[in-house]
C-alpha atoms as a PDB file:
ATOM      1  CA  UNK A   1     -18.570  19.455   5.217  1.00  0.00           C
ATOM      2  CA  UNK A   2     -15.034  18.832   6.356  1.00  0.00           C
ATOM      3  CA  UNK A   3     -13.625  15.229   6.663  1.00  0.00           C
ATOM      4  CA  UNK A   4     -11.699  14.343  10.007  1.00  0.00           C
ATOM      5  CA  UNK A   5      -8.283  15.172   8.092  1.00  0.00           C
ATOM      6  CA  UNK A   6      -9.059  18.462   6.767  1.00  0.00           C
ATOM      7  CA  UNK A   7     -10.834  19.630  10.764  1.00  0.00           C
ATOM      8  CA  UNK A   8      -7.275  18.083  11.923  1.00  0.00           C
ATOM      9  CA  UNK A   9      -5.098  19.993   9.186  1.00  0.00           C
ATOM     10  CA  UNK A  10      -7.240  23.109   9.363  1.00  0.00           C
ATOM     11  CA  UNK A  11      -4.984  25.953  10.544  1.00  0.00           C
ATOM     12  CA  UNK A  12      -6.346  29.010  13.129  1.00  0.00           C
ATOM     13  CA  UNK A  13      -4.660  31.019  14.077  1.00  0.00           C
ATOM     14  CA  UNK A  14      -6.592  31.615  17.810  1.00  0.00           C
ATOM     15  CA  UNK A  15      -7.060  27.953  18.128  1.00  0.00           C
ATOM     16  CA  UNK A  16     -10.952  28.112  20.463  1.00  0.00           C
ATOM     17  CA  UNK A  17     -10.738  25.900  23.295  1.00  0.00           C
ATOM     18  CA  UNK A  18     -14.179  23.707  21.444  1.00  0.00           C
ATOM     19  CA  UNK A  19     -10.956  22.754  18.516  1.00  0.00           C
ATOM     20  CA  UNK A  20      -8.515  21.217  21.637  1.00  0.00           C
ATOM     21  CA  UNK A  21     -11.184  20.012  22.867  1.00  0.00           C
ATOM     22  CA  UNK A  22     -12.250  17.866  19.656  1.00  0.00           C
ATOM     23  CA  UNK A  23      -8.631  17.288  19.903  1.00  0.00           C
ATOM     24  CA  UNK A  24      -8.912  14.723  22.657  1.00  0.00           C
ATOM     25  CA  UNK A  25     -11.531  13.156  21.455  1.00  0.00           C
ATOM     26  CA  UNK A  26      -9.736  12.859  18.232  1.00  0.00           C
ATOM     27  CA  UNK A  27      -6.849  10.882  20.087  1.00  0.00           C
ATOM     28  CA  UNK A  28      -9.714   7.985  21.031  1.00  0.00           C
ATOM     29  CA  UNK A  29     -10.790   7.664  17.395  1.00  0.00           C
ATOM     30  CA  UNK A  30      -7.020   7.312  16.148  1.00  0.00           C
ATOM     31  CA  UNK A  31      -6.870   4.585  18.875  1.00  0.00           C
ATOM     32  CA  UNK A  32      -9.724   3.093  17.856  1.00  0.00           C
ATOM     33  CA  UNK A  33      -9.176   3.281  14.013  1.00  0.00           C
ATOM     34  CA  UNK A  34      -5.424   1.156  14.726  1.00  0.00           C
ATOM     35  CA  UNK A  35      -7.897  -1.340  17.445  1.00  0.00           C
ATOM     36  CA  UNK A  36     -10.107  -2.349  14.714  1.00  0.00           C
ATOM     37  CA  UNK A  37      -7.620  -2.734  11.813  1.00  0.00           C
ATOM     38  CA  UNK A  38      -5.319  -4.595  14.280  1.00  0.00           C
ATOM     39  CA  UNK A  39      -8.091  -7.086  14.964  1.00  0.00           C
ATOM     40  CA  UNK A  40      -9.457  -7.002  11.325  1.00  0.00           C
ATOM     41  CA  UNK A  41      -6.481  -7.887   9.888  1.00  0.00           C
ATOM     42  CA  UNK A  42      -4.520  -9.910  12.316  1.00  0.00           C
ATOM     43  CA  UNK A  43      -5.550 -13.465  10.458  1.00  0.00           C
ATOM     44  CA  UNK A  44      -5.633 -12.908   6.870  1.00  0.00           C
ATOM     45  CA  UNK A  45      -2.008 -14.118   6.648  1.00  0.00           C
ATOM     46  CA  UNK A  46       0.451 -13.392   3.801  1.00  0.00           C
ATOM     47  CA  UNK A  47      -0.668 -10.465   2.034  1.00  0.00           C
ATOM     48  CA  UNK A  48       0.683  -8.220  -0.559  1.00  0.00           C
ATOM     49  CA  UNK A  49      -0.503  -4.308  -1.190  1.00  0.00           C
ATOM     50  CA  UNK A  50      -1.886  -3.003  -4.328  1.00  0.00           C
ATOM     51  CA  UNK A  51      -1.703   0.167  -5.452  1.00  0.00           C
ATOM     52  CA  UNK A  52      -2.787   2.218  -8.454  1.00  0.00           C
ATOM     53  CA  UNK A  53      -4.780   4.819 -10.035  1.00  0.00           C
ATOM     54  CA  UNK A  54      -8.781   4.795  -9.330  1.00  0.00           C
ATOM     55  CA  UNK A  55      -9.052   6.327 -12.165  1.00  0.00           C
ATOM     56  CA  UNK A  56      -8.657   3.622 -14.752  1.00  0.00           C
ATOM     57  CA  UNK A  57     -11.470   2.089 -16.629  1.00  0.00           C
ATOM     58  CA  UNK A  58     -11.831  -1.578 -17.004  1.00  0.00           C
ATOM     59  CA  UNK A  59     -11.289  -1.869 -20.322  1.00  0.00           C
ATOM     60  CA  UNK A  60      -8.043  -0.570 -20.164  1.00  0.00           C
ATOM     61  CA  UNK A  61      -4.644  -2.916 -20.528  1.00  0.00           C
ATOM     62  CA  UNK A  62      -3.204  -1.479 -16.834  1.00  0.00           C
ATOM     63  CA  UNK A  63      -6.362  -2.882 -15.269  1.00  0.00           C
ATOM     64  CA  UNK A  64      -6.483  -6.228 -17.149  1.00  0.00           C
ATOM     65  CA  UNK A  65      -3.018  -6.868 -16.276  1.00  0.00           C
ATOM     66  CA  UNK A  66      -3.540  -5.745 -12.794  1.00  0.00           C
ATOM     67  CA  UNK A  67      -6.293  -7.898 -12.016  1.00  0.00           C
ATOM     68  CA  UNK A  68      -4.297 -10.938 -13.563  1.00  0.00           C
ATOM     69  CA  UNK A  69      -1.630 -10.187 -11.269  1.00  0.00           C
ATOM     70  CA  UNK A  70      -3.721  -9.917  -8.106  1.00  0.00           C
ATOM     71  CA  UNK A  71      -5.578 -13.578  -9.020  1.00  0.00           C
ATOM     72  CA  UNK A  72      -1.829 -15.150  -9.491  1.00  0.00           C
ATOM     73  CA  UNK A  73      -0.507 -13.517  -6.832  1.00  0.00           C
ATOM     74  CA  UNK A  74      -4.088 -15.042  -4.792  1.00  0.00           C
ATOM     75  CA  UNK A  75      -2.951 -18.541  -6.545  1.00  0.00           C
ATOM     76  CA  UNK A  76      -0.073 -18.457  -4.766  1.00  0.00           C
ATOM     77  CA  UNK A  77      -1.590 -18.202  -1.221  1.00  0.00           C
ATOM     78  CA  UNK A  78      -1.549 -14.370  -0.919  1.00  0.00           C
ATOM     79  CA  UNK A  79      -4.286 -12.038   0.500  1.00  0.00           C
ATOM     80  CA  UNK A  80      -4.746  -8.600  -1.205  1.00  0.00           C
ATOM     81  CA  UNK A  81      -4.763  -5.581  -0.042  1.00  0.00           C
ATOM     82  CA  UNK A  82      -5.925  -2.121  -1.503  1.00  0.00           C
ATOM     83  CA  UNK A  83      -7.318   1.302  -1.260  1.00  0.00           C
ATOM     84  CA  UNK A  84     -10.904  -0.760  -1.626  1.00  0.00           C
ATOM     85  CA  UNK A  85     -12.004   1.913  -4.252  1.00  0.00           C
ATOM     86  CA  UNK A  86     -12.457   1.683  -8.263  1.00  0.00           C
ATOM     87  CA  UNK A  87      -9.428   1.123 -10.920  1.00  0.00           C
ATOM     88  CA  UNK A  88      -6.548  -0.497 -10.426  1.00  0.00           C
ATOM     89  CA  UNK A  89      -7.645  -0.870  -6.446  1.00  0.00           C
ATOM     90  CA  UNK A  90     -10.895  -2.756  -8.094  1.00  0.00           C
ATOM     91  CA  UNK A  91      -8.420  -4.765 -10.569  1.00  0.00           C
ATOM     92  CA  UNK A  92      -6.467  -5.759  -7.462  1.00  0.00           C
ATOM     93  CA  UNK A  93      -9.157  -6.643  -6.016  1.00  0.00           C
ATOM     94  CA  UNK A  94     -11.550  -8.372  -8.614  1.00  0.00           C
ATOM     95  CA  UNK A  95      -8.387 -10.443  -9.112  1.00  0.00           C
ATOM     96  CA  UNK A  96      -8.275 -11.911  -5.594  1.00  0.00           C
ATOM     97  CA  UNK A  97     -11.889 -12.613  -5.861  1.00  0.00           C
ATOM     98  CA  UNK A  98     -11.230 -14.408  -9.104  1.00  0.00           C
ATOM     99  CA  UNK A  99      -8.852 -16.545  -7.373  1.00  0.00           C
ATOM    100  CA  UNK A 100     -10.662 -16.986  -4.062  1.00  0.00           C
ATOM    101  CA  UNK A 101      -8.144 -15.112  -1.800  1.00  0.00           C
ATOM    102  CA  UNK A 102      -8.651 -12.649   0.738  1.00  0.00           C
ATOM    103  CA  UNK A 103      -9.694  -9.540  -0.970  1.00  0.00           C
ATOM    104  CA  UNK A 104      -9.123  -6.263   1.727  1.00  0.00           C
ATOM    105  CA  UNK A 105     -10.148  -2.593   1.420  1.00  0.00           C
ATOM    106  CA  UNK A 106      -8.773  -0.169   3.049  1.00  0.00           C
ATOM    107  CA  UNK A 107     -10.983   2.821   2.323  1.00  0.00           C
ATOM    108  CA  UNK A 108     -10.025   6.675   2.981  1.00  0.00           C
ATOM    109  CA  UNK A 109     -12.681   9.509   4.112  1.00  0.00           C
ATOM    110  CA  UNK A 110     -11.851  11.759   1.332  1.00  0.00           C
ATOM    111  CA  UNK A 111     -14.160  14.138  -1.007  1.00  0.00           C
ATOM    112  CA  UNK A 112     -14.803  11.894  -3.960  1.00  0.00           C
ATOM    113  CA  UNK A 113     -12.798   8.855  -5.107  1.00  0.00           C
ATOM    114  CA  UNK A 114     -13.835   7.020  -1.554  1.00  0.00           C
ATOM    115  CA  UNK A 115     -16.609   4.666  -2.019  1.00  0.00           C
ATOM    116  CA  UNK A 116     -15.697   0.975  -1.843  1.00  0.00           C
ATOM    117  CA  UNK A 117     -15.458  -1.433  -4.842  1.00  0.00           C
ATOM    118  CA  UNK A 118     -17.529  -4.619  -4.987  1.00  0.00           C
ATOM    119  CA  UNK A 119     -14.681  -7.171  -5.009  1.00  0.00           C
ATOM    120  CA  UNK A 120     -13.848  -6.964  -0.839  1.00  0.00           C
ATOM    121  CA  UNK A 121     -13.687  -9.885   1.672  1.00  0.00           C
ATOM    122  CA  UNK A 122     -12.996  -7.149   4.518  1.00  0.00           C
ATOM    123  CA  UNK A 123     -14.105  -3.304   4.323  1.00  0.00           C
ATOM    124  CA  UNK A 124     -12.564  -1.200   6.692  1.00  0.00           C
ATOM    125  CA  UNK A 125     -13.061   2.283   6.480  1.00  0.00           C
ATOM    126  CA  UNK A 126     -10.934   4.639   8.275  1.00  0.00           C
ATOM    127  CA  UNK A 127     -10.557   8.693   8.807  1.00  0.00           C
ATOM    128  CA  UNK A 128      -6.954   9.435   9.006  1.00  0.00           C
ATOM    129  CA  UNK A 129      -4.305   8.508   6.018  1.00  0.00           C
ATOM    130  CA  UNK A 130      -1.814   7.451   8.486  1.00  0.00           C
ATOM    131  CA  UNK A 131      -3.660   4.896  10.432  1.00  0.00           C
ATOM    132  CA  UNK A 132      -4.772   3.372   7.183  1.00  0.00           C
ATOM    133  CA  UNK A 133      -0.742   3.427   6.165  1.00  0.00           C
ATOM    134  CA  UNK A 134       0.336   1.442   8.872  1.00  0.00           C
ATOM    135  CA  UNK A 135      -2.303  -1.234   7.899  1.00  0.00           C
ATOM    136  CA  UNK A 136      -0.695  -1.255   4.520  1.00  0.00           C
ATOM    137  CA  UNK A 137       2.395  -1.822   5.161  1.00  0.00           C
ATOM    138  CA  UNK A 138       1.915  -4.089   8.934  1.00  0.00           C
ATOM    139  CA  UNK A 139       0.182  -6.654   7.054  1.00  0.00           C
ATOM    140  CA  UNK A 140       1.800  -6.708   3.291  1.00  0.00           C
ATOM    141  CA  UNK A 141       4.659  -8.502   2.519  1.00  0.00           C
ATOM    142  CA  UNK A 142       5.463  -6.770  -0.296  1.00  0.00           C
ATOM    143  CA  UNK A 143       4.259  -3.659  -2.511  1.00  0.00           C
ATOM    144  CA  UNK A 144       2.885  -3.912  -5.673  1.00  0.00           C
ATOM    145  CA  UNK A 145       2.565  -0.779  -7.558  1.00  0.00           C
ATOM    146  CA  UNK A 146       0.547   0.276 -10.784  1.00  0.00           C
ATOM    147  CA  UNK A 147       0.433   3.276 -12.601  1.00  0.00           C
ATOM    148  CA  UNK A 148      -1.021   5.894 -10.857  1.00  0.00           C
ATOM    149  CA  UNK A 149      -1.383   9.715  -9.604  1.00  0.00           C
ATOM    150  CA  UNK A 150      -0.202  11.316  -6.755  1.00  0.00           C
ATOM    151  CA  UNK A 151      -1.805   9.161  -4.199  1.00  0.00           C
ATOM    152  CA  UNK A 152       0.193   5.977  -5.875  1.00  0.00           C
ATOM    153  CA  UNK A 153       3.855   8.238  -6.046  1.00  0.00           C
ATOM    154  CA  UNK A 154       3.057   9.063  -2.215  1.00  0.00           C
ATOM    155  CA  UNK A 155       2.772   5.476  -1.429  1.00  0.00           C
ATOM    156  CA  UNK A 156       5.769   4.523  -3.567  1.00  0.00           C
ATOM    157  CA  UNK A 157       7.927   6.900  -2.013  1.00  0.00           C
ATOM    158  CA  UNK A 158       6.821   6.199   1.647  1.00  0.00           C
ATOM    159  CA  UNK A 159       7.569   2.593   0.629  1.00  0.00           C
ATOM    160  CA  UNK A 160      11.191   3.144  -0.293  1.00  0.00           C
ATOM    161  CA  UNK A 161      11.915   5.877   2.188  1.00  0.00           C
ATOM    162  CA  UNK A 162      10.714   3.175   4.761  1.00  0.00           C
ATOM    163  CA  UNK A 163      13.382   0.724   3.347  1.00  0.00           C
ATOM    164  CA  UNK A 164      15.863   3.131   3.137  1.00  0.00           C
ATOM    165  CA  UNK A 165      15.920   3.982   6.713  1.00  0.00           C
ATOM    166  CA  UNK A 166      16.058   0.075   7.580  1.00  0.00           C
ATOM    167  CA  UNK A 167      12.782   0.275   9.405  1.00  0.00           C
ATOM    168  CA  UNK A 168      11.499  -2.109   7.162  1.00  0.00           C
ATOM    169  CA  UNK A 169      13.359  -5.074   5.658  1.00  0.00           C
ATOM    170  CA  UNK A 170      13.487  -7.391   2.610  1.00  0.00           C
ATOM    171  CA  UNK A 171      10.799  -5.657   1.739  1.00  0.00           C
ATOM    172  CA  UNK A 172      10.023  -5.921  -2.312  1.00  0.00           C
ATOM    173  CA  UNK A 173       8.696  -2.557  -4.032  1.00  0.00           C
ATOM    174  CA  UNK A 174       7.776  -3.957  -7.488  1.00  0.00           C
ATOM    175  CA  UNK A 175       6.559  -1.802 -10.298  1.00  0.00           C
ATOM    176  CA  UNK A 176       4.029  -3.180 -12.960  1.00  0.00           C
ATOM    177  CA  UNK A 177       4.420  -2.589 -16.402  1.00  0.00           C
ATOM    178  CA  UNK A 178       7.506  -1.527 -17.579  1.00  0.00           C
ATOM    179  CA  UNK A 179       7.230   1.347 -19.880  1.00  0.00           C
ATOM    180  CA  UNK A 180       4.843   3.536 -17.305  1.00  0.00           C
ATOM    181  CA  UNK A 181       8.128   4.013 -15.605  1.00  0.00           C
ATOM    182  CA  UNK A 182      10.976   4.006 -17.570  1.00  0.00           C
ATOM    183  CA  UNK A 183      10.969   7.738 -16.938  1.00  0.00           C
ATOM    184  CA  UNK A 184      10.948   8.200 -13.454  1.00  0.00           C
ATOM    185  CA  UNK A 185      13.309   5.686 -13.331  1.00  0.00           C
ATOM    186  CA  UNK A 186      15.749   7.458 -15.624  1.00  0.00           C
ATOM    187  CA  UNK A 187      15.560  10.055 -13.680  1.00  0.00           C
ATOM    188  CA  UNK A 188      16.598   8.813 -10.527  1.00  0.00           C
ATOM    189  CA  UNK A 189      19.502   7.410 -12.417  1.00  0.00           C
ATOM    190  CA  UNK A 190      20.789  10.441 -13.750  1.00  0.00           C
ATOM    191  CA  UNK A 191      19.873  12.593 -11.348  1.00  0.00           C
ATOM    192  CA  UNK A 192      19.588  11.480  -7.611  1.00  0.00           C
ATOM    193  CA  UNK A 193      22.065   8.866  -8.026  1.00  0.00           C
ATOM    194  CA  UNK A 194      24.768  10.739  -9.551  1.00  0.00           C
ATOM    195  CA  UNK A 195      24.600  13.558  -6.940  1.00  0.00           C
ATOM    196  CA  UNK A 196      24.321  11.561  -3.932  1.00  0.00           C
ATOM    197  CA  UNK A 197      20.983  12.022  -2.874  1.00  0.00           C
ATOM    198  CA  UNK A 198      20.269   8.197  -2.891  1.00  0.00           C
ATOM    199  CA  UNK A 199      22.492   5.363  -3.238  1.00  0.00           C
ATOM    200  CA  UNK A 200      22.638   2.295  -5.545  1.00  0.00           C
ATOM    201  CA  UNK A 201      21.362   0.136  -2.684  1.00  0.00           C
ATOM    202  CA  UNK A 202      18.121   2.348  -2.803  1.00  0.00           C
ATOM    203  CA  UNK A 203      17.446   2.048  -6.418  1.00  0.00           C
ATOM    204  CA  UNK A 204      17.946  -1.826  -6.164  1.00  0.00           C
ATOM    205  CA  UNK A 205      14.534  -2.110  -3.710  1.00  0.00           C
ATOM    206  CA  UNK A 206      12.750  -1.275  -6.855  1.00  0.00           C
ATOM    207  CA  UNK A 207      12.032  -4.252  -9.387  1.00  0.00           C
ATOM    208  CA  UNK A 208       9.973  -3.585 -12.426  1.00  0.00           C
ATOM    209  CA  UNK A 209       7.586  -6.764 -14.183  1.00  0.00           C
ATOM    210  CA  UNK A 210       5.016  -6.713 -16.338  1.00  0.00           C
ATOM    211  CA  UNK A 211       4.442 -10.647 -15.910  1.00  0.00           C
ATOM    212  CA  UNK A 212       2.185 -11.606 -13.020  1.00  0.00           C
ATOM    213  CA  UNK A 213       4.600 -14.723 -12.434  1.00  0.00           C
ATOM    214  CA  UNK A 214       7.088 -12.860 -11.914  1.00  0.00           C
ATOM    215  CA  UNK A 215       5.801 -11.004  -9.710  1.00  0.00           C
ATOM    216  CA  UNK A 216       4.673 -13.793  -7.847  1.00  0.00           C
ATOM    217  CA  UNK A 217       8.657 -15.104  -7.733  1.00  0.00           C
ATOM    218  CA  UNK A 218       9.319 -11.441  -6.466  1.00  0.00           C
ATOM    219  CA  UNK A 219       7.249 -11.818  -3.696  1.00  0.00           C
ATOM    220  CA  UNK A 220       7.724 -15.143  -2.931  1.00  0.00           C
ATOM    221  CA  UNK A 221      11.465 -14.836  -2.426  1.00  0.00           C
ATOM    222  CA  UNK A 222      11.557 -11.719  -0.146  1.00  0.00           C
ATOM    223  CA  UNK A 223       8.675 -13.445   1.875  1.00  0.00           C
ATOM    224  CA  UNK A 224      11.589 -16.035   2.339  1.00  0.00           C
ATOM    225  CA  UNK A 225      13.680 -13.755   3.661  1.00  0.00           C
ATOM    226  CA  UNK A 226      11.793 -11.663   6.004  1.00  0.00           C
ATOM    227  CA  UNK A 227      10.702 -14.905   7.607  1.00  0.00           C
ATOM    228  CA  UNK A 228      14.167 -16.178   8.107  1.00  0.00           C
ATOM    229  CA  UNK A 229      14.939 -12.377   9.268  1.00  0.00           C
ATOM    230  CA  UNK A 230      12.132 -12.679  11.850  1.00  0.00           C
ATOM    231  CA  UNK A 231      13.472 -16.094  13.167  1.00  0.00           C
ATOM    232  CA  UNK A 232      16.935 -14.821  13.312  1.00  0.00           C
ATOM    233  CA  UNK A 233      15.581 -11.725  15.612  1.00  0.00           C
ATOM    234  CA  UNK A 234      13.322 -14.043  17.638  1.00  0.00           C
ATOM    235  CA  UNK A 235      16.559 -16.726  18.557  1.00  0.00           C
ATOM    236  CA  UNK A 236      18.630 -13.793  19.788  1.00  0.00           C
ATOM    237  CA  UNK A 237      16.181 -12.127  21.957  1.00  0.00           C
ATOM    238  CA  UNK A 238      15.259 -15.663  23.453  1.00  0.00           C
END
């Protein structure tokens, strides 16, 4: 059976008029999908998004560190938020818990991988990846990224290509554990940077720790700045 993404992504090429149809009906459950994360979400306060593989077992030293990360970073006064499935979304998650914070899933229809984790405060469940990536990134004040597959690199990227364009601001992108990305980040270096295709400004929106405190001081200090951002846009449109 098709999820709603692969029926929307499905290509014909004599489109029946049942598919445009479904297409308008489609439109309300978007709408609806953005209503109830809007009102889900809209009081858990500062919150930071985790990211990283669900394919990591507990025992492993990615998901140990991750969960001590999410229960400082829940210390501190910060929700989490996640995929809401297993790994280094449960980690994430298992770590607010820990440290009595908000723990959020944001949960994908997909073929496998989709089930939620037991750690969550708030479940939502949606159909479409890009109504669950505005919640992501509306309610986070900062992006915390583990090691991960495609579906972490997708975020990552969106991430940066969001604060490249400005349409985001002092808006942290902060990679844990060190060594998992020392190659990547060589790349970029020698590669995109030297031939133009990003600038140094880009590469400096990315800050590696392994040290959950640091993190923490990460977050804190850009959640300084988008506040005083915020109240600088709010005087001059009074």
């Amino acid at each position: 059976m098709l999820t709603f993404d692969q029926e929307l992504l499905l290509w014909l090429e004599d489109e029946p008029p049942s598919v445009r149809a479904a297409d308008v009906e489609r439109i309300h459950d978007i709408s609806a999908e953005f209503a109830r994360g809007f009102d889900r979400l809209a009081e858990i306060g500062p919150a930071v998004t985790v990211f990283g593989s669900a394919r990591t077992p507990a025992d492993h030293p990615s998901y140990r560190l991750m969960r001590e990360t999410a229960a400082t970073l829940g210390r501190a006064g910060y929700a989490v938020i996640t995929g809401g499935g297993f790994g280094l979304m449960e980690a994430a998650n298992r770590g607010a818990r820990d440290a009595g914070a908000t723990s959020v899933g944001c949960n994908i229809e997909i073929p496998r991988e989709q089930r939620f984790n037991d750690y969550l405060d708030i479940a939502l469940r949606f159909r479409h990846f890009f109504a669950r990536k505005v919640m992501f990134v509306r309610y986070a004040c900062a992006f915390v990224i583990g090691p991960g597959g495609f579906g972490t690199l997708d975020e990552l990227f969106e991430a940066l290509t969001l604060i490249q364009t400005a349409t985001i601001r002092h808006f942290p992108v902060v990679l844990v554990g060190e060594s998992e990305w020392d190659g990547m980040l060589d790349w970029l270096r020698a590669r995109a940077l030297p031939e133009g295709r990003i600038d140094a400004a880009d590469l400096a929106g990315i800050q590696v720790a392994s040290d959950p405190d640091e993190v923490v001081s990460i977050v804190s200090a850009a959640l300084a700045r988008q506040r005083a951002y915020a109240a600088q846009q709010a005087r001059r449109r009074a």
